[in-house]
Protein backbone atom coordinates (compact mmCIF):
# COMPACT_ATOMS: atom_id res chain seq x y z
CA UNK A 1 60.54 100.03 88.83
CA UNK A 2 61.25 96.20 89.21
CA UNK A 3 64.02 95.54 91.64
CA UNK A 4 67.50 93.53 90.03
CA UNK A 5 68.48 90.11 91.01
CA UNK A 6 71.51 88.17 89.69
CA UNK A 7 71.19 84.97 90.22
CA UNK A 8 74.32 82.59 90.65
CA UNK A 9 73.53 80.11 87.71
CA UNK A 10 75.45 76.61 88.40
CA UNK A 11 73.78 74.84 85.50
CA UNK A 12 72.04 73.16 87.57
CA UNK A 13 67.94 72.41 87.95
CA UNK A 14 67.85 74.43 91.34
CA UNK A 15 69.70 77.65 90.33
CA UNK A 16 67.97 77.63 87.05
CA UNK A 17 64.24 77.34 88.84
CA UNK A 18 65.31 79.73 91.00
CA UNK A 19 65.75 82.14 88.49
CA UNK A 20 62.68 81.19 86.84
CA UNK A 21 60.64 81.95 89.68
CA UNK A 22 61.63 85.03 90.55
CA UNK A 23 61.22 86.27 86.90
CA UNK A 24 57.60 85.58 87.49
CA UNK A 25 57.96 87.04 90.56
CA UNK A 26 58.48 90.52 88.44
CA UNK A 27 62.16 90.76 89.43
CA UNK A 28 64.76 91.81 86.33
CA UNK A 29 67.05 88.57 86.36
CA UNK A 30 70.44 88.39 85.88
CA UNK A 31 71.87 85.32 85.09
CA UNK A 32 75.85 84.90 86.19
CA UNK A 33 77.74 81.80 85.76
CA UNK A 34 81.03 81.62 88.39
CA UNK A 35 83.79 80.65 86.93
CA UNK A 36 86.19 78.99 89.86
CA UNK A 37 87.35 76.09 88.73
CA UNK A 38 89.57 74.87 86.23
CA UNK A 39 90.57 71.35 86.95
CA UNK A 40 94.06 72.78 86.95
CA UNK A 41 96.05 73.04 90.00
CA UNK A 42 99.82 74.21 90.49
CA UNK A 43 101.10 73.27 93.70
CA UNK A 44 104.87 72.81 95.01
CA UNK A 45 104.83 69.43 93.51
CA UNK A 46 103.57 70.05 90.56
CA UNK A 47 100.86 70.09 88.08
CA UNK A 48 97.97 68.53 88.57
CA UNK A 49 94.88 68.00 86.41
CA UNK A 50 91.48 66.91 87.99
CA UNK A 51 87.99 66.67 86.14
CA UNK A 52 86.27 69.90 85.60
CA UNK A 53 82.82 69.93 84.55
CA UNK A 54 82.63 74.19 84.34
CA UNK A 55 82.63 74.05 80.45
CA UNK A 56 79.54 71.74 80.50
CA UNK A 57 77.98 73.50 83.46
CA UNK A 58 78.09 77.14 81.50
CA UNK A 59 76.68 75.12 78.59
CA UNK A 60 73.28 74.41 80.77
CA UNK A 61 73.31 77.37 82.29
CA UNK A 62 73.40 79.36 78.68
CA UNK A 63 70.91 77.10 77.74
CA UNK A 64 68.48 78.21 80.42
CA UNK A 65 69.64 81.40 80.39
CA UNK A 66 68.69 81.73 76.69
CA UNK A 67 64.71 80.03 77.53
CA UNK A 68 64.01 82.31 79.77
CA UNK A 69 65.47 85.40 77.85
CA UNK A 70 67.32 86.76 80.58
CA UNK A 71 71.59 88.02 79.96
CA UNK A 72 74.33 85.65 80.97
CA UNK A 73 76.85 87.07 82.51
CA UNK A 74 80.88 85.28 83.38
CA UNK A 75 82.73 86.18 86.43
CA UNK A 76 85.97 84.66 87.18
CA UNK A 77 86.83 84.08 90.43
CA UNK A 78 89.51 81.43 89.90
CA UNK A 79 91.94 83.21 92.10
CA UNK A 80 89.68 84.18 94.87
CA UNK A 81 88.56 80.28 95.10
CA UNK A 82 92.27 79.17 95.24
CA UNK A 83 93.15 81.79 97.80
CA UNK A 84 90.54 81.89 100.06
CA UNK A 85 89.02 77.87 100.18
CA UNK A 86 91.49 76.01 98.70
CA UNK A 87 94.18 77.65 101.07
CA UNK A 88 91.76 77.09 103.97
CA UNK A 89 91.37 73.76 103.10
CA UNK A 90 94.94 72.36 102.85
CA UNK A 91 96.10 74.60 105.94
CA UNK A 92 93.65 72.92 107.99
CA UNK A 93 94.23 69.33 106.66
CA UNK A 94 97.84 69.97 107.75
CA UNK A 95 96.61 71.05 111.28
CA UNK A 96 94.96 67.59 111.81
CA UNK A 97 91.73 69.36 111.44
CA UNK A 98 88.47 68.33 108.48
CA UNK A 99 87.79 71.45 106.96
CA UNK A 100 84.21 72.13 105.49
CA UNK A 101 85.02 73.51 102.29
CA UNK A 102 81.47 74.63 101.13
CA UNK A 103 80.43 76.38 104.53
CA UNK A 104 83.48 78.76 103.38
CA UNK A 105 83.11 78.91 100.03
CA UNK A 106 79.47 79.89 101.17
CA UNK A 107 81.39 82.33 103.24
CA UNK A 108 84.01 83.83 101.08
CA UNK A 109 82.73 83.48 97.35
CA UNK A 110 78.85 83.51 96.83
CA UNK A 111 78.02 85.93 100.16
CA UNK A 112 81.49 87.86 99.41
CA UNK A 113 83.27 88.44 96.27
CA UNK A 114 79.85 87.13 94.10
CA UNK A 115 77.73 89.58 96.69
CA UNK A 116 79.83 92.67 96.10
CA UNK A 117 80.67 92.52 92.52
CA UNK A 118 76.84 92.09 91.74
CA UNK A 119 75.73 95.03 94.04
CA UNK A 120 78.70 97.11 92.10
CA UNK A 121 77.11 96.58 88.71
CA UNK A 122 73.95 97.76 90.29
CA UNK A 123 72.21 94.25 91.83
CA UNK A 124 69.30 95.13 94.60
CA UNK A 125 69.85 91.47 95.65
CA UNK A 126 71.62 88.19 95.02
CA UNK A 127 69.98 84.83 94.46
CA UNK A 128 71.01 81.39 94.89
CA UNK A 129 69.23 77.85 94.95
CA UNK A 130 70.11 76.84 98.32
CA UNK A 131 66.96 75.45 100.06
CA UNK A 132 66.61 77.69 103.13
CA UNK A 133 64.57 80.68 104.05
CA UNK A 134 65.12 84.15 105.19
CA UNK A 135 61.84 86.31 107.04
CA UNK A 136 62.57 89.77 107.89
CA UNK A 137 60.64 91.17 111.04
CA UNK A 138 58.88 94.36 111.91
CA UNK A 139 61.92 95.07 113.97
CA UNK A 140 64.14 95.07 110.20
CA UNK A 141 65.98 92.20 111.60
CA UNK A 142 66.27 89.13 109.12
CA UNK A 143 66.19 85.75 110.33
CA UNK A 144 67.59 82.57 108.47
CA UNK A 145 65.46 79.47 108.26
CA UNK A 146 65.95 75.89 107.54
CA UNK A 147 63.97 75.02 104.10
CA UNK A 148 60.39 73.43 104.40
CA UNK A 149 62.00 70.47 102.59
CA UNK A 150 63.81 68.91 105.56
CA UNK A 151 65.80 66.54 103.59
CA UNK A 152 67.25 69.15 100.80
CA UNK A 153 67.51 71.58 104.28
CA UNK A 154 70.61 73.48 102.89
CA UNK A 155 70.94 76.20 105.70
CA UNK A 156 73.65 74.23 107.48
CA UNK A 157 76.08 75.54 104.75
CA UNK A 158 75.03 79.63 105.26
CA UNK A 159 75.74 79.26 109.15
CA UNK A 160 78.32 82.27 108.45
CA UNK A 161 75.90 84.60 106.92
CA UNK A 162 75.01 87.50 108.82
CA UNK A 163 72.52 90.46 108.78
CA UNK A 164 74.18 92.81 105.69
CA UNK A 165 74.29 89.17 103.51
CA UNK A 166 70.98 88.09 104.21
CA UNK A 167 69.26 91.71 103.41
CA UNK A 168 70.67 91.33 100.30
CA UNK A 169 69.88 87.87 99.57
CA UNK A 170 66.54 85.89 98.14
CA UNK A 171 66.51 82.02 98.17
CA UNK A 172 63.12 81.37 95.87
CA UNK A 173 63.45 77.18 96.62
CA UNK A 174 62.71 77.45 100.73
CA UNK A 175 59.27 77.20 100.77
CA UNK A 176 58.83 74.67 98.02
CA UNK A 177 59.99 70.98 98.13
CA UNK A 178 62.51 70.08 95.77
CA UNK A 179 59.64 67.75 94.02
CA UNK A 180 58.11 70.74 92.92
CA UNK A 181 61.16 71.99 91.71
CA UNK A 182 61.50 69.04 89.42
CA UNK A 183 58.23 69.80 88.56
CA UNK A 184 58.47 73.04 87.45
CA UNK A 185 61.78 72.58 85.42
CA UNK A 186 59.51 69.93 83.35
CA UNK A 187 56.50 72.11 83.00
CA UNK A 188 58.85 74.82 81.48
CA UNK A 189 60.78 72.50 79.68
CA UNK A 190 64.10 73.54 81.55
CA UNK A 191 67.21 71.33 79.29
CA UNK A 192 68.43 70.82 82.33
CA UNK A 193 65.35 69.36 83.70
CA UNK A 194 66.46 66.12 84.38
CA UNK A 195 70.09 66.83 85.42
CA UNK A 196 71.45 65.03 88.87
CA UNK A 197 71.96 66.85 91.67
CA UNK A 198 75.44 68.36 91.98
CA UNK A 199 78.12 66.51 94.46
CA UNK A 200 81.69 66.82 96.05
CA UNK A 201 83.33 70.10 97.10
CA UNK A 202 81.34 73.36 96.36
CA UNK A 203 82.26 74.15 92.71
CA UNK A 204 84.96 71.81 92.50
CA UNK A 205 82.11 68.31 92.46
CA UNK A 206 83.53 64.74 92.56
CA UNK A 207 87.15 63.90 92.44
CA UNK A 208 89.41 61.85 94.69
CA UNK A 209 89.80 64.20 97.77
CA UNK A 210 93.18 62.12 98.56
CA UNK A 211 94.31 62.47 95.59
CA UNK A 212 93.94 66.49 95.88
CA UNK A 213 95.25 66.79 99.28
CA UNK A 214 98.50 64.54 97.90
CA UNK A 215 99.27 67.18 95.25
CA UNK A 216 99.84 69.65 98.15
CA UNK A 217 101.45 67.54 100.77
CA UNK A 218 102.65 64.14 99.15
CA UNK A 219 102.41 61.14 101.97
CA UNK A 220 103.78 61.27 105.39
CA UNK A 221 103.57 57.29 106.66
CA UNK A 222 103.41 56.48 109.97
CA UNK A 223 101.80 54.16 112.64
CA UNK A 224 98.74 53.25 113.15
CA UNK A 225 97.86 52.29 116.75
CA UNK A 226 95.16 50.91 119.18
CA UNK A 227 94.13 52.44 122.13
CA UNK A 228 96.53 50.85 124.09
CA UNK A 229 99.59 51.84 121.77
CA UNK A 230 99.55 48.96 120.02
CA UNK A 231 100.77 49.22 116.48
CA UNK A 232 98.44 47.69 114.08
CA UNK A 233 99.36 48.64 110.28
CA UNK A 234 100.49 51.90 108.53
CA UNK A 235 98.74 55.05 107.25
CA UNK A 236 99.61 57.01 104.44
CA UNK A 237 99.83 60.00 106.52
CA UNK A 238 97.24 62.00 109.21
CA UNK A 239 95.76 64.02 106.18
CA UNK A 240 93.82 61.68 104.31
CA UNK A 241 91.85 60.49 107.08
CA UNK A 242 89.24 61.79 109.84
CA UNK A 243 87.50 61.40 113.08
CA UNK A 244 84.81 58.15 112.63
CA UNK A 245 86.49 56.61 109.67
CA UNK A 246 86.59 53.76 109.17
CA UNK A 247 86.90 52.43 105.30
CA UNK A 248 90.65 52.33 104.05
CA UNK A 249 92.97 51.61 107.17
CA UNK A 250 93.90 48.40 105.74
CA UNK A 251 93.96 47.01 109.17
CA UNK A 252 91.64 44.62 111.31
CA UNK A 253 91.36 41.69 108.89
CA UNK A 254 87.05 41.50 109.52
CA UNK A 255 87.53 43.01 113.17
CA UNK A 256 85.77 46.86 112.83
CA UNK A 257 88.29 50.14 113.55
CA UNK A 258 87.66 53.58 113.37
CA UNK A 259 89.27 56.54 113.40
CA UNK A 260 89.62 57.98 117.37
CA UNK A 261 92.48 60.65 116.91
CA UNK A 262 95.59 61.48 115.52
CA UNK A 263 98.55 62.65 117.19
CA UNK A 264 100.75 64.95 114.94
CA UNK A 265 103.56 64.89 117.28
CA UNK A 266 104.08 61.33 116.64
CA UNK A 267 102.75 61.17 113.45
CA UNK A 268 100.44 57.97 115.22
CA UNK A 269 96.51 57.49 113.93
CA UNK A 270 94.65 56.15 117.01
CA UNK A 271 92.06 53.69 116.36
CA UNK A 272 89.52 52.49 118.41
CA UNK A 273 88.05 48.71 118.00
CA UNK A 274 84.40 47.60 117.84
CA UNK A 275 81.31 48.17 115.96
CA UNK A 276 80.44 51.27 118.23
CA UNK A 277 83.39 51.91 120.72
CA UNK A 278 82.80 54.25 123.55
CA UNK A 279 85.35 56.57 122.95
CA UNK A 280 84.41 57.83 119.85
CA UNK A 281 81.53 59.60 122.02
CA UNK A 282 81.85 62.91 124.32
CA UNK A 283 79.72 64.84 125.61
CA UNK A 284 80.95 68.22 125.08
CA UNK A 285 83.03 70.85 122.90
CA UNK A 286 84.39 73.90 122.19
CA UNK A 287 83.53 76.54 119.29
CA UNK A 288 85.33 78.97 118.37
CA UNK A 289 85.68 81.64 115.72
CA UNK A 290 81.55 82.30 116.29
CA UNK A 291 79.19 83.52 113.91
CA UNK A 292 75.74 84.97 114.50
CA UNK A 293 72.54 85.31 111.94
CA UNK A 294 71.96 88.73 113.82
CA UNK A 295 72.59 89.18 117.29
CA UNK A 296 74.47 86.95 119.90
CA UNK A 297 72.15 85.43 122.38
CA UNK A 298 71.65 85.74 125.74
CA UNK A 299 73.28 82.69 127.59
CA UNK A 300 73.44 79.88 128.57
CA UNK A 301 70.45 78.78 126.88
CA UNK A 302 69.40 75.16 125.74
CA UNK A 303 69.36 74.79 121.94
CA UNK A 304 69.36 72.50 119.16
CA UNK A 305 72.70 71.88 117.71
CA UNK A 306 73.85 70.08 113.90
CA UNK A 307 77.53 68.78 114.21
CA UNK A 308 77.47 67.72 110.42
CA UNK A 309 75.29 68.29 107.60
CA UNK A 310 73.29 65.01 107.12
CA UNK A 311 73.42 64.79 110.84
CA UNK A 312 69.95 64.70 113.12
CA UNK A 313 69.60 68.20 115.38
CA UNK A 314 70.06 66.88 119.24
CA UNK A 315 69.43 69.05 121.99
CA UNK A 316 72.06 71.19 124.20
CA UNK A 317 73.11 73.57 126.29
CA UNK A 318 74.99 76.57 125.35
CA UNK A 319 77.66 78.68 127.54
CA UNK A 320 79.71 81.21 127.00
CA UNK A 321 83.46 80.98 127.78
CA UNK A 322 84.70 84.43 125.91
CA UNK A 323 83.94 86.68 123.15
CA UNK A 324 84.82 84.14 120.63
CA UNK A 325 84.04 80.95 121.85
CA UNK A 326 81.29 78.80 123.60
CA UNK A 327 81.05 75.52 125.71
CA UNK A 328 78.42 72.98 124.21
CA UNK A 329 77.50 70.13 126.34
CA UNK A 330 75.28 67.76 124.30
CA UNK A 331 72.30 65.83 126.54
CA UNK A 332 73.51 62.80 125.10
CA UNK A 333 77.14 62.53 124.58
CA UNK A 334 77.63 62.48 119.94
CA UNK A 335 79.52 59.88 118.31
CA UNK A 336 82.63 61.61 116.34
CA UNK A 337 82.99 65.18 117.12
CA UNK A 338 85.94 66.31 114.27
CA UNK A 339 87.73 69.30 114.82
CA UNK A 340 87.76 71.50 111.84
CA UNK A 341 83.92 71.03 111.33
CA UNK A 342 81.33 73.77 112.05
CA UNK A 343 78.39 73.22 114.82
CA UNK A 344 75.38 75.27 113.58
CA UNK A 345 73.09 76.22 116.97
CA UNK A 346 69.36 76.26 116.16
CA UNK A 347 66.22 77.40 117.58
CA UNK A 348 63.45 75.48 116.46
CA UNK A 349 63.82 75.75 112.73
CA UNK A 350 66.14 79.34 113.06
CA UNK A 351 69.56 79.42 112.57
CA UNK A 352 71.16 81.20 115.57
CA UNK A 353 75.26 81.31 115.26
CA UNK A 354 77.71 78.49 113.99
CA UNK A 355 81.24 77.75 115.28
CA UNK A 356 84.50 75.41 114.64
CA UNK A 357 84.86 72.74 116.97
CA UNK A 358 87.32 72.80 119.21
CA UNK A 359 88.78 69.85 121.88
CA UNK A 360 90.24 72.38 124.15
């Protein structure tokens, strides 16, 4: 009897080959569209209303859904998005922190609420289009890979997933290149075929970030200074900026800031000066609130470690400081660490544990 994927179906080219492939694969596909969100947002100020692009998104993926002759299923998860990313997001902006909003809704929605309702309805596995790979050894442990294409590379944003979501979980596009995706949608004459690739926040996709945080926290004005405690100009307020910026201070008149710190007590936003200042660099961090693909590692051990997404790897070494947190020194000191953002720890081309970085 043919095993039963549902496949999360974004309307896009990727989620749609995905499902495509493992039809021919001899699975019984599932298509289901998430439904998370609506453009509308209710906050203590108000009532906001932000571009949505769901209705149009369904459209392509009933579309596909309907070519390859597979059911199209809805599941609303409005409330779960709002609760459990949106939440996340705005408490950590107000920290000071830059939250990575699709590492969590990785975390909380697709390997989560999406996993479990599917498995309920009777699912052997769940599918996405994320470019990454998972192998499962003789051993029965599965290991997470990057994809083969290194520039669609997409495990960075399942650094939370562990052993029970990756069992359950098939990712069709990590051995392919996302050429021959492209390809494929043409040769099958996908109506999505030629759609762009989706940006912005995970399910959410391009809207004025400042804008969004505003609706929950207004502006907060205060000082911007120099190193020295110089004050140079104004901000709008510590949330609408992060560690390495450097468009929109308003400040500098052709001389080049960027973003050093920000010091909540005092409302300040620290800038340093020059077209590469020093002290945007360190050598080392903290992360905390750990995550491991499927067993923690003996350490210290030297590593390779991604402090953003687009980000090269750059080697490390790893210690341990408790159960939930670990000292990374880099071998060259990085340009930018941000608090808030994860640090995904690889081994060669496996993904070994993630944490949020930490200054102290």
């Amino acid at each position: 009897m043919s095993k039963t994927v549902f496949v999360g179906m974004s309307g896009g080219v990727d989620s749609s080959v995905s499902a495509y492939l493992l039809q021919q694969q001899g699975y019984r596909v599932v298509g289901v569209f998430m439904k998370n969100w609506s453009g509308k947002l209710e906050t203590s100020r108000g009532v906001f209303h932000f571009p949505c692009s769901a209705q149009a998104d369904y459209e392509d993926a009933r579309q596909v859904a309907g070519l390859l002759n597979i059911p199209l299923y809805t599941f609303d998860f409005e409330a779960e998005y709002r609760n459990r990313v949106i939440e996340y997001f705005i408490t950590e902006i107000k920290q000071g922190r830059t939250p990575n909003p699709d590492i969590m809704c990785n975390k909380e929605i697709k390997f989560k609420v999406f996993l479990e309702k599917c498995l309920s309805l009777g699912a052997d596995y769940i599918a996405t289009g994320h470019y990454a790979r998972v192998n499962k050894t003789e051993d029965g442990i599965f290991h997470l890979y990057k994809g083969v294409d290194t520039t669609k590379d997409q495990s960075y944003f399942l650094a939370t997933l562990g052993q029970y979501e990756l069992s359950h979980t098939l990712f069709p596009l990590g051995d392919i290149p996302k050429s021959e995706v492209r390809k494929i949608a043409d040769e099958i004459k996908l109506p999505n075929a030629k759609k762009p690739d989706s940006q912005g926040i995970c399910f959410v996709g391009e809207i004025d970030v400042n804008a969004f945080i505003e609706s929950f926290v207004g502006e907060n004005p205060g000082d911007i200074v120099d190193m020295n405690g110089t004050i140079l100009g104004t901000h709008r307020g510590l949330y609408f900026y992060t560690i390495g910026q450097r468009k929109g201070l308003g400040i500098g008149g052709g001389i080049p800031y960027f973003v050093h710190s920000k010091n909540l007590e005092t409302n300040q936003l620290i800038v340093s000066k020059g077209m590469d200042p020093l002290e945007l660099y360190q050598q080392e961090v903290i992360i905390r609130e750990l995550s491991w693909a499927h067993t923690k590692i003996p350490l210290p051990q030297k590593l390779q470690a991604k402090i953003r997404y687009r980000s090269q790897d750059v080697p490390c070494t790893v210690t341990s400081l408790d159960d939930n947190s670990l000292n990374v020194v880099f071998d060259e000191p990085q340009r930018a660490i941000t608090q808030g953002q994860f640090l995904v720890l690889y081994q060669n081309d496996e993904l070994i544990g993630s944490g949020v970085m930490s200054y102290s």
